[in-house]
PDB file of N, CA and C in Angstrom:
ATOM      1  N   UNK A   1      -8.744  -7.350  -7.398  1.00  0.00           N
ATOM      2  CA  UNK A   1      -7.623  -8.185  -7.002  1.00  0.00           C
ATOM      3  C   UNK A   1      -6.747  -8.522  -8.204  1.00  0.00           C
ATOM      4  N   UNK A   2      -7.493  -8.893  -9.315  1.00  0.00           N
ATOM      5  CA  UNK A   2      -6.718  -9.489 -10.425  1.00  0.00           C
ATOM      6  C   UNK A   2      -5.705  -7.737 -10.539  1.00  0.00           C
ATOM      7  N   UNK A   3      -6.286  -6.862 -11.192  1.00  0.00           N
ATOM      8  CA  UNK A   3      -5.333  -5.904 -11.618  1.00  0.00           C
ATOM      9  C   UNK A   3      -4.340  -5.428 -10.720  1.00  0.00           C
ATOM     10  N   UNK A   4      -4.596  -5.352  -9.375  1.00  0.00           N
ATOM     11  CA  UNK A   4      -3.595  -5.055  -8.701  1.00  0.00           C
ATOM     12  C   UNK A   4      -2.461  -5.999  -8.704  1.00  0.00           C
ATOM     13  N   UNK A   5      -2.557  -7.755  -8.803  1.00  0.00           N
ATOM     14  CA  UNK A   5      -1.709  -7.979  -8.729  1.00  0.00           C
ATOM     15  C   UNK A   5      -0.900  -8.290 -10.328  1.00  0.00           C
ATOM     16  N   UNK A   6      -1.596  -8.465 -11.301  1.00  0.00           N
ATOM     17  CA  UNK A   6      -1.089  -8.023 -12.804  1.00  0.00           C
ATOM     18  C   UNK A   6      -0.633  -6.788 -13.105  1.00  0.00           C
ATOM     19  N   UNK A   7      -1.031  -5.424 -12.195  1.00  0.00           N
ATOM     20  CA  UNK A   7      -0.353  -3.936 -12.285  1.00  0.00           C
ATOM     21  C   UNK A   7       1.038  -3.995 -11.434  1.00  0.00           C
ATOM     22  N   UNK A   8       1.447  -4.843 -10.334  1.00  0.00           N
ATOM     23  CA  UNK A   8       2.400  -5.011  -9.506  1.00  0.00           C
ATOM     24  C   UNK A   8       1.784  -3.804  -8.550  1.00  0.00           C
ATOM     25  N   UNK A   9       0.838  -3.614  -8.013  1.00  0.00           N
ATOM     26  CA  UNK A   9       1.005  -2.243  -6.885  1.00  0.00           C
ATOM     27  C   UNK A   9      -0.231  -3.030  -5.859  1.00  0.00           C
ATOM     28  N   UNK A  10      -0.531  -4.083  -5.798  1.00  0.00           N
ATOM     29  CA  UNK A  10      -1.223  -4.360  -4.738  1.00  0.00           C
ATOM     30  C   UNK A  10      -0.449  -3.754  -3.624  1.00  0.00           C
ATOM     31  N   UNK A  11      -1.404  -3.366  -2.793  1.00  0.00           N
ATOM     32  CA  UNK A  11      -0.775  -2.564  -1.461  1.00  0.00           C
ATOM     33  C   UNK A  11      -0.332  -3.398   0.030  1.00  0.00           C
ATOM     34  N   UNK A  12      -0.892  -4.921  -0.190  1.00  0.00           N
ATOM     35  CA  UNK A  12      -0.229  -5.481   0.594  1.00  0.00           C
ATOM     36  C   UNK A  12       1.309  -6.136   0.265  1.00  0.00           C
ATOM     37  N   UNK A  13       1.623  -6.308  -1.223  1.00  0.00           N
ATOM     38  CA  UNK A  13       3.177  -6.849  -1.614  1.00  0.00           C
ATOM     39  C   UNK A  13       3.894  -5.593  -2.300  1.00  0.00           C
ATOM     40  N   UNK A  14       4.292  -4.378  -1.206  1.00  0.00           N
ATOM     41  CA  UNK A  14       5.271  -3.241  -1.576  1.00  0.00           C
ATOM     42  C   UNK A  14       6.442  -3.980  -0.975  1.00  0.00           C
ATOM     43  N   UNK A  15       6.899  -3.510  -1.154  1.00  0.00           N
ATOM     44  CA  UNK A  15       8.540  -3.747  -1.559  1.00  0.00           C
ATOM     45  C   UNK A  15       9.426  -5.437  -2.040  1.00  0.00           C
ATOM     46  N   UNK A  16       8.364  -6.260  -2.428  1.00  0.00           N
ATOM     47  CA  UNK A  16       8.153  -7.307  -3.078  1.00  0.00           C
ATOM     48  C   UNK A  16       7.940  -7.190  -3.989  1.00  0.00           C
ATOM     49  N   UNK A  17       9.227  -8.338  -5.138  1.00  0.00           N
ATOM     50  CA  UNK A  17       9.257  -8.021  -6.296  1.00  0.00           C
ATOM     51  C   UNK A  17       8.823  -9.409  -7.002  1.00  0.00           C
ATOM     52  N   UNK A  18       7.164  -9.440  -7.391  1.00  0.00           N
ATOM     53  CA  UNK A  18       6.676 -10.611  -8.150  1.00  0.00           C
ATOM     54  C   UNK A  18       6.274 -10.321  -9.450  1.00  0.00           C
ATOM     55  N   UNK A  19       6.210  -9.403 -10.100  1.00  0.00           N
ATOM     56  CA  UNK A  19       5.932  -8.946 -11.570  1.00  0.00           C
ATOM     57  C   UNK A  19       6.267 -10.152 -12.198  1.00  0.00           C
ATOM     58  N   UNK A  20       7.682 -10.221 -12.146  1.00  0.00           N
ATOM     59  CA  UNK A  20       8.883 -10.842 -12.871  1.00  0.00           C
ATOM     60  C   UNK A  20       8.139 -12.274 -12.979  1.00  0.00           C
ATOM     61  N   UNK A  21       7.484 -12.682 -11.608  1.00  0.00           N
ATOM     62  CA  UNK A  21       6.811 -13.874 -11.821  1.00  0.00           C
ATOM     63  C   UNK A  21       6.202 -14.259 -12.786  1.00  0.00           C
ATOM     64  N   UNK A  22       5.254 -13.314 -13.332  1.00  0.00           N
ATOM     65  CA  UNK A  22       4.391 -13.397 -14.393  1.00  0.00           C
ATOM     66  C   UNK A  22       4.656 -14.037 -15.804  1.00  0.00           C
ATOM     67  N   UNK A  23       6.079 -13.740 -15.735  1.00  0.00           N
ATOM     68  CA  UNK A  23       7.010 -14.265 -17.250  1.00  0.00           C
ATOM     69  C   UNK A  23       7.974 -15.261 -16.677  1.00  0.00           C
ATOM     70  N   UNK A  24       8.599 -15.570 -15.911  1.00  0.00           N
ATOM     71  CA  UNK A  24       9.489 -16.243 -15.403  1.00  0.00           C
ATOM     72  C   UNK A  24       8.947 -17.481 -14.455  1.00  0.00           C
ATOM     73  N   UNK A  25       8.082 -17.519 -13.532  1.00  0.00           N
ATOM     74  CA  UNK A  25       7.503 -18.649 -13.044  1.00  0.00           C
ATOM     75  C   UNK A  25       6.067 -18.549 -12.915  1.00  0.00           C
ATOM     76  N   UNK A  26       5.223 -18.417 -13.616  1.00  0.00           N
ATOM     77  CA  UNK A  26       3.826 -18.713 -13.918  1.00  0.00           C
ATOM     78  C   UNK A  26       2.481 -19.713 -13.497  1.00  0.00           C
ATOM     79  N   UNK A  27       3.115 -20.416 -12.896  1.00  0.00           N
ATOM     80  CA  UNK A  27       2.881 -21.648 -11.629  1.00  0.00           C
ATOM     81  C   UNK A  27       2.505 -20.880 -10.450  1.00  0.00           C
ATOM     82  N   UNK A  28       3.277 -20.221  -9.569  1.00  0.00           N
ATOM     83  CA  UNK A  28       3.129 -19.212  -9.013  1.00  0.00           C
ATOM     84  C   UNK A  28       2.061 -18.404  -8.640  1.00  0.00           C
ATOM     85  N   UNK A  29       1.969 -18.108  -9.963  1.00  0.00           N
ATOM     86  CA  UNK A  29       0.735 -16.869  -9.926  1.00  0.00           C
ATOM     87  C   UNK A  29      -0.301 -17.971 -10.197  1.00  0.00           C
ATOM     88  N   UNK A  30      -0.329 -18.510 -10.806  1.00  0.00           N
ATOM     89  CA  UNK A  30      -1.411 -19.875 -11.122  1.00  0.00           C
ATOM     90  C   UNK A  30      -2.213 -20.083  -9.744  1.00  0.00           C
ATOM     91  N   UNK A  31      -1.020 -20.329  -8.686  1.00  0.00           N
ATOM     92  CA  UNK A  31      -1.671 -20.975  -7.444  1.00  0.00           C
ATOM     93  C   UNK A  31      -1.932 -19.610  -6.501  1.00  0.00           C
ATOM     94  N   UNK A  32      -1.434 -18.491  -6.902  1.00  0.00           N
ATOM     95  CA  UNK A  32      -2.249 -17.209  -5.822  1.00  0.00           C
ATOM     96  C   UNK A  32      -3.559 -17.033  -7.030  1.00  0.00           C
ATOM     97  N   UNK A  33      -3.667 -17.521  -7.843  1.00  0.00           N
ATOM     98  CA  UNK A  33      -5.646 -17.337  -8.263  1.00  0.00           C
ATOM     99  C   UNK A  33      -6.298 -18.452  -7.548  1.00  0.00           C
ATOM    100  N   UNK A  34      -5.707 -19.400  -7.876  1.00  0.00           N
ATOM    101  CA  UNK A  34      -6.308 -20.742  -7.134  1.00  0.00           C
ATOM    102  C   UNK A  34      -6.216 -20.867  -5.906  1.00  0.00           C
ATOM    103  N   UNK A  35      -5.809 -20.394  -4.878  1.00  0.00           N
ATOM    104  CA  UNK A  35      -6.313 -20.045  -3.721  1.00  0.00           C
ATOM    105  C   UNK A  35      -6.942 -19.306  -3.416  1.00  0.00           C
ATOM    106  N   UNK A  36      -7.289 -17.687  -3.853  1.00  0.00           N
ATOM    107  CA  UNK A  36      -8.243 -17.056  -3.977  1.00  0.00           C
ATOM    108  C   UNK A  36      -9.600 -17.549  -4.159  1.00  0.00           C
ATOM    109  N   UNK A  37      -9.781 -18.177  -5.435  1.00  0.00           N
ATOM    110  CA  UNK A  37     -10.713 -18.593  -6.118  1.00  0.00           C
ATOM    111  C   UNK A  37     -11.094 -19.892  -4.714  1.00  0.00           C
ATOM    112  N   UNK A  38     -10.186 -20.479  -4.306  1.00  0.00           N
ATOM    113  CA  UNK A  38     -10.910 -22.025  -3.609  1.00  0.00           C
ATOM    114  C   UNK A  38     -11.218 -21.302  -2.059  1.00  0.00           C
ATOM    115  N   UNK A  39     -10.933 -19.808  -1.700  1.00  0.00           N
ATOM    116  CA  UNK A  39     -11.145 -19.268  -0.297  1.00  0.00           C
ATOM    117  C   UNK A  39     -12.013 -18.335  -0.545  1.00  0.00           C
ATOM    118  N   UNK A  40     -12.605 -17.553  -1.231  1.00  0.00           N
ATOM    119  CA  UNK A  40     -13.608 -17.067  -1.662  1.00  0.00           C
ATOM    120  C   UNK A  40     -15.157 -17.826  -1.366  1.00  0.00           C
ATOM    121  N   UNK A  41     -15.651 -17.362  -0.780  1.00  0.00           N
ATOM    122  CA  UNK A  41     -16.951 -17.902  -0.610  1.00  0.00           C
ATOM    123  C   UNK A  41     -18.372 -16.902  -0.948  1.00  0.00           C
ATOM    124  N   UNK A  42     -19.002 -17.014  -1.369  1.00  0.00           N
ATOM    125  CA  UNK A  42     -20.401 -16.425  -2.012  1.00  0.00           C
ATOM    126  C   UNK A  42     -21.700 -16.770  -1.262  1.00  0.00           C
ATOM    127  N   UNK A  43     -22.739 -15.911  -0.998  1.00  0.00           N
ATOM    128  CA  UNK A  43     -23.898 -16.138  -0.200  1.00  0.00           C
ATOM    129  C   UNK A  43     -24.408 -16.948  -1.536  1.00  0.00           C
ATOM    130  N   UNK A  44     -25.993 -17.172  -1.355  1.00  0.00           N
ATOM    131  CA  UNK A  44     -26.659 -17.774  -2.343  1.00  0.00           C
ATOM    132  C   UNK A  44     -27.124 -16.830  -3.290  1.00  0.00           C
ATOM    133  N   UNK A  45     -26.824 -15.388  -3.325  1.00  0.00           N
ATOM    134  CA  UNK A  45     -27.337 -14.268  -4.305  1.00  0.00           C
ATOM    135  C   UNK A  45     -26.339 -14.379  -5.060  1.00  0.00           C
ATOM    136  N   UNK A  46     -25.035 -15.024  -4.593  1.00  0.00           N
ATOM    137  CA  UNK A  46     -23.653 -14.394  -5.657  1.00  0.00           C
ATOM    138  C   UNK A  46     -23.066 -13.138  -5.060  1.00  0.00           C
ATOM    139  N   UNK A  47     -23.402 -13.136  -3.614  1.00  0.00           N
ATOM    140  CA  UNK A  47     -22.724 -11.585  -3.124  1.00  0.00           C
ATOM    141  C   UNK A  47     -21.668 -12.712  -2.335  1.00  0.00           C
ATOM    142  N   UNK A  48     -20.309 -11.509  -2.201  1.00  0.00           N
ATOM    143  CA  UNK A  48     -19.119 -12.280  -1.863  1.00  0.00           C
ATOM    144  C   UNK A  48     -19.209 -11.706  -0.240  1.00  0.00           C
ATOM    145  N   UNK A  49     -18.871 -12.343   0.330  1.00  0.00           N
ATOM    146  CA  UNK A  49     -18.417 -12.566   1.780  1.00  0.00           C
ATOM    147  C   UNK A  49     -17.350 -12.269   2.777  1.00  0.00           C
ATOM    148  N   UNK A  50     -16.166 -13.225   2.196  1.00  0.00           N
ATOM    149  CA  UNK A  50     -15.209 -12.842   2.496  1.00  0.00           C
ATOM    150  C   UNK A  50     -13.920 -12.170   1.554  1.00  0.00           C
ATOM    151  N   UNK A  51     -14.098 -11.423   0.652  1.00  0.00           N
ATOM    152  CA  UNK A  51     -13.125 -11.069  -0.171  1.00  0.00           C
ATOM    153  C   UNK A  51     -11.822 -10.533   0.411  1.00  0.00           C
ATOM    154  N   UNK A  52     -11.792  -9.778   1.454  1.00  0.00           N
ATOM    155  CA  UNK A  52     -10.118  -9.431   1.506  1.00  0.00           C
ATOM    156  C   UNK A  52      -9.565 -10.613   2.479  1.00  0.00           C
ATOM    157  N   UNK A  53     -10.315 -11.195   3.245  1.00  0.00           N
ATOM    158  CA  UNK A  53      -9.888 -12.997   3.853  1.00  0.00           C
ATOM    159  C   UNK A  53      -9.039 -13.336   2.396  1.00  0.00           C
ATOM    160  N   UNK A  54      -9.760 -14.135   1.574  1.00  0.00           N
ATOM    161  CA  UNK A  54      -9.460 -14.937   0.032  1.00  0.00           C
ATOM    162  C   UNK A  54      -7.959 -13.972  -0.594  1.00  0.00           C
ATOM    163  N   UNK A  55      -8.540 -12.574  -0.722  1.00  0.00           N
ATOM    164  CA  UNK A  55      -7.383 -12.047  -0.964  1.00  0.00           C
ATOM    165  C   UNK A  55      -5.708 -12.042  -0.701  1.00  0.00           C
ATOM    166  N   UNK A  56      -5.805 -11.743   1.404  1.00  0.00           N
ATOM    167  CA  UNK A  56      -5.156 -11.958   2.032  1.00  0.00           C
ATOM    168  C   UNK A  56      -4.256 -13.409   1.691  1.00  0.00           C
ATOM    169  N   UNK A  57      -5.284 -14.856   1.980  1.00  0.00           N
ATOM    170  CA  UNK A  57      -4.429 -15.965   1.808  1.00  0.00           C
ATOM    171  C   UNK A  57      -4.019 -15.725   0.194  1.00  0.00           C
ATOM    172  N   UNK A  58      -4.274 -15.412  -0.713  1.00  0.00           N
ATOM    173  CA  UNK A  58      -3.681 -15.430  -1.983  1.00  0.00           C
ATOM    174  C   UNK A  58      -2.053 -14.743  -1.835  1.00  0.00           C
ATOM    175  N   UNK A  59      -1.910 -13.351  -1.181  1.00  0.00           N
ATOM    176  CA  UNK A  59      -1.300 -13.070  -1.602  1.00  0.00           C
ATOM    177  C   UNK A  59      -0.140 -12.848  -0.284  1.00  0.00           C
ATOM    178  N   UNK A  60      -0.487 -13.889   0.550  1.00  0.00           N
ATOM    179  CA  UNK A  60       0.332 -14.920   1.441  1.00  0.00           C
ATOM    180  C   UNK A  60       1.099 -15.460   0.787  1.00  0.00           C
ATOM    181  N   UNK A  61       0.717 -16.137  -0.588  1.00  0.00           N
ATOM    182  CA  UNK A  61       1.489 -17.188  -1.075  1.00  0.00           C
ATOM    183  C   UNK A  61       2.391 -16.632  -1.700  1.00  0.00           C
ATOM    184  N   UNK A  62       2.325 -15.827  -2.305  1.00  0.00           N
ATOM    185  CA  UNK A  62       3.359 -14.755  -3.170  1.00  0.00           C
ATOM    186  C   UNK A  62       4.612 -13.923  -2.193  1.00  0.00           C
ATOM    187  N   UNK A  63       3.975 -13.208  -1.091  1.00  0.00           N
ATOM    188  CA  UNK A  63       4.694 -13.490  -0.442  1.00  0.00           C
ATOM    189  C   UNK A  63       5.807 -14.437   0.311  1.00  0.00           C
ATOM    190  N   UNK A  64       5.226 -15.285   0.557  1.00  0.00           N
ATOM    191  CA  UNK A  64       6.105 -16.610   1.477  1.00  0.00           C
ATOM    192  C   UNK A  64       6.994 -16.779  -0.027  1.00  0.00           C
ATOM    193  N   UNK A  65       6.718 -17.344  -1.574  1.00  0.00           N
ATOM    194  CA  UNK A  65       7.413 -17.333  -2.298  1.00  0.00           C
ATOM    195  C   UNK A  65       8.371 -16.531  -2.826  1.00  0.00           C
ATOM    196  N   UNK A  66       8.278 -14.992  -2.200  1.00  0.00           N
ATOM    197  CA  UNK A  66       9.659 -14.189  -2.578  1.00  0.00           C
ATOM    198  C   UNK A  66      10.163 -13.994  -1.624  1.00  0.00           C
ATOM    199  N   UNK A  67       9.909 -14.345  -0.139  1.00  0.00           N
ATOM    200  CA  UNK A  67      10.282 -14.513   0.871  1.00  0.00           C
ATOM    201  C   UNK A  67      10.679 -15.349   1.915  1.00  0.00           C
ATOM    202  N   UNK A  68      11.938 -16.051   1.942  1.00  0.00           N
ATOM    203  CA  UNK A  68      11.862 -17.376   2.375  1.00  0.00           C
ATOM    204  C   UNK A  68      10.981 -16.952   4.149  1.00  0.00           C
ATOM    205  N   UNK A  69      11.644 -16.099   4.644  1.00  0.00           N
ATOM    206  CA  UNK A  69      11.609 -15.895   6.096  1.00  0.00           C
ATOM    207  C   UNK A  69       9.984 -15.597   6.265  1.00  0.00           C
ATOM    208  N   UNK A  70       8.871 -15.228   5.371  1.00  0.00           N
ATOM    209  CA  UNK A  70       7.651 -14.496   5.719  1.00  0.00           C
ATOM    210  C   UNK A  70       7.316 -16.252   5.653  1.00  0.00           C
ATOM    211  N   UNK A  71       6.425 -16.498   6.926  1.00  0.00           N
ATOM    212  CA  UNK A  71       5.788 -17.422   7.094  1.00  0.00           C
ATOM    213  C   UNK A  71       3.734 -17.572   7.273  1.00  0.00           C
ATOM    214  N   UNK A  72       3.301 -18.505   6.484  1.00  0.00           N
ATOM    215  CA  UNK A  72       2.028 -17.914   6.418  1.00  0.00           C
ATOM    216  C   UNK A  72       1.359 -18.760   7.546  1.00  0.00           C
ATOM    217  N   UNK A  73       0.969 -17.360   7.988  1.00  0.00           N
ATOM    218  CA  UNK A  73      -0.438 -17.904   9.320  1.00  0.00           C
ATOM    219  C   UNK A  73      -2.032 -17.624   9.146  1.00  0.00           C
ATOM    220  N   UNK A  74      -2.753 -18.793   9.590  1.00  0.00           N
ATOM    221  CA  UNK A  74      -2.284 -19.790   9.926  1.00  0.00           C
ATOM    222  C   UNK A  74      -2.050 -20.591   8.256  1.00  0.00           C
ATOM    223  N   UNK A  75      -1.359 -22.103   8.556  1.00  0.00           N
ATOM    224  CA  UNK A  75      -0.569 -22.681   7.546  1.00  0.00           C
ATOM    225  C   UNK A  75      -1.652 -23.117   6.305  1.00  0.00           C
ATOM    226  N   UNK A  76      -1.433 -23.106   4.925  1.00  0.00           N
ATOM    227  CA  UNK A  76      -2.603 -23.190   4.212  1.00  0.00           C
ATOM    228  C   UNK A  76      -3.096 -24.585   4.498  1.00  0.00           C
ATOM    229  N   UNK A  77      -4.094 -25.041   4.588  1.00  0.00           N
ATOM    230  CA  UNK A  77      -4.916 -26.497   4.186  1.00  0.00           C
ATOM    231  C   UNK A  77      -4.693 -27.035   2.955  1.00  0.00           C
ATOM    232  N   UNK A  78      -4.935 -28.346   2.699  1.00  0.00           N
ATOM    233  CA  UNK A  78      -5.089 -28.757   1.041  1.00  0.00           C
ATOM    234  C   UNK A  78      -6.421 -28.461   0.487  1.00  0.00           C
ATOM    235  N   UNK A  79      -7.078 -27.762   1.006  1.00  0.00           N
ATOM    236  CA  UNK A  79      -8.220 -27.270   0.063  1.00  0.00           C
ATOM    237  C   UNK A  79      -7.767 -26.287  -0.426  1.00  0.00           C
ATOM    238  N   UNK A  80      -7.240 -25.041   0.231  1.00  0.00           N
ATOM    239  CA  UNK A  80      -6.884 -23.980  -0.402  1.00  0.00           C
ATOM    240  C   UNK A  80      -5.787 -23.659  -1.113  1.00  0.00           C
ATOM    241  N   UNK A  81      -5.127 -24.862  -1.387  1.00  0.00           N
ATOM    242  CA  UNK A  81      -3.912 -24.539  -2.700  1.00  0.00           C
ATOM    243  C   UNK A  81      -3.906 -25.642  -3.768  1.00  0.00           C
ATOM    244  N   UNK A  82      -4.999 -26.235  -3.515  1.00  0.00           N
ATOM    245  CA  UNK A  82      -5.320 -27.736  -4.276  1.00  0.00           C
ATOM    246  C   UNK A  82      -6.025 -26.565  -6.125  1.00  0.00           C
ATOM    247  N   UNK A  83      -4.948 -27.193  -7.208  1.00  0.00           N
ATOM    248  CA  UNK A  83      -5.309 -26.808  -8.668  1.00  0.00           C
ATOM    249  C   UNK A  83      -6.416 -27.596  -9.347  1.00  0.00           C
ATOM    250  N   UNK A  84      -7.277 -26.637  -9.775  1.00  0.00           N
ATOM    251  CA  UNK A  84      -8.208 -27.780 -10.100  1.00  0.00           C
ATOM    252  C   UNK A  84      -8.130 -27.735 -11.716  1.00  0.00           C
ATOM    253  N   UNK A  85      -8.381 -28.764 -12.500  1.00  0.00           N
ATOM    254  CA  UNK A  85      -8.539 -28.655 -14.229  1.00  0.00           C
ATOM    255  C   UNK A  85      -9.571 -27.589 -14.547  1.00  0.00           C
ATOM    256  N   UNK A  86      -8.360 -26.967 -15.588  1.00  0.00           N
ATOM    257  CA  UNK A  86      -9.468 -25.950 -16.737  1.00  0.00           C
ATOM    258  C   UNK A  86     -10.441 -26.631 -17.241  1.00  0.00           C
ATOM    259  N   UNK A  87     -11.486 -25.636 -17.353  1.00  0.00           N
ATOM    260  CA  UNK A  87     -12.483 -25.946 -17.799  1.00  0.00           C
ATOM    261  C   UNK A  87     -12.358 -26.676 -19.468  1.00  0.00           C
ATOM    262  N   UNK A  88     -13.288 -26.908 -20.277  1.00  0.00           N
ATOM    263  CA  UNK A  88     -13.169 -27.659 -21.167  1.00  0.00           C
ATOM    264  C   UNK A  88     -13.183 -26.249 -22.500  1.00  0.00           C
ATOM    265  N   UNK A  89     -12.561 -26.786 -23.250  1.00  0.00           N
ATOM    266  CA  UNK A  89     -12.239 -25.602 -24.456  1.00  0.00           C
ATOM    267  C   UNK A  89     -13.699 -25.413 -25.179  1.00  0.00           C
ATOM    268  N   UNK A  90     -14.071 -26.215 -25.086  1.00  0.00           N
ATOM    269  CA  UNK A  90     -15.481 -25.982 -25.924  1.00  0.00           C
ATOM    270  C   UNK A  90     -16.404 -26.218 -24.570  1.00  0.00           C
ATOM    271  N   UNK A  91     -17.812 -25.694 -25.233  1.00  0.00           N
ATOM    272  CA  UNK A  91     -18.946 -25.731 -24.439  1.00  0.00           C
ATOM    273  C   UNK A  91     -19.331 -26.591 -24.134  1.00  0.00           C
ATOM    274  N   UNK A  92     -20.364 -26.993 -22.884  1.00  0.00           N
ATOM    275  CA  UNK A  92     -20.880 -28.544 -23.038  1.00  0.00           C
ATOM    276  C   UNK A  92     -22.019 -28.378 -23.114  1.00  0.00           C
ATOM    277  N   UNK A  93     -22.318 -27.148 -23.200  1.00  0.00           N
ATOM    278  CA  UNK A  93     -24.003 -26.812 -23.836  1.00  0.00           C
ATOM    279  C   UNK A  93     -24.188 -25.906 -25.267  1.00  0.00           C
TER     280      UNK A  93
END
């Protein structure tokens, strides 16, 4: 997920132009990881579940943002676009 959408060729945002995002509004892309990351869910082994679900709403948001008219269904929740604080620069162990 990450490289496709840092390469610009994810295959669900063709003919959408968010590259530009990357240098120009960075917030943006901030909140299509952070929805990924908060819709992503993991069994108890660490095997992932729903990955192209998590995917999908991520790159909903990128969409709807270069698109006024693309509307995302269904509408996100505040769990799934809620930013949470970076971790701490140093270790806590």
């Amino acid at each position: 997920f990450a490289y496709l959408m840092a390469s610009g060729t994810h295959y669900q945002l063709e003919g959408i132009e968010y590259i530009k995002l990357f240098g120009e509004e960075p917030s943006a892309i901030e909140r299509v990881f952070a929805i990924y990351a908060n819709v992503i869910e993991l069994d108890e082994e660490g095997n992932v579940l729903n990955a192209k679900y998590a995917e999908k709403r991520a790159v909903d948001y990128i969409r709807s943002y270069c698109d006024p008219e693309f509307q995302v269904e269904p509408p996100y929740e505040d769990w799934e676009i809620t930013l949470h604080a970076p971790p701490p620069l140093k270790p806590l162990i």
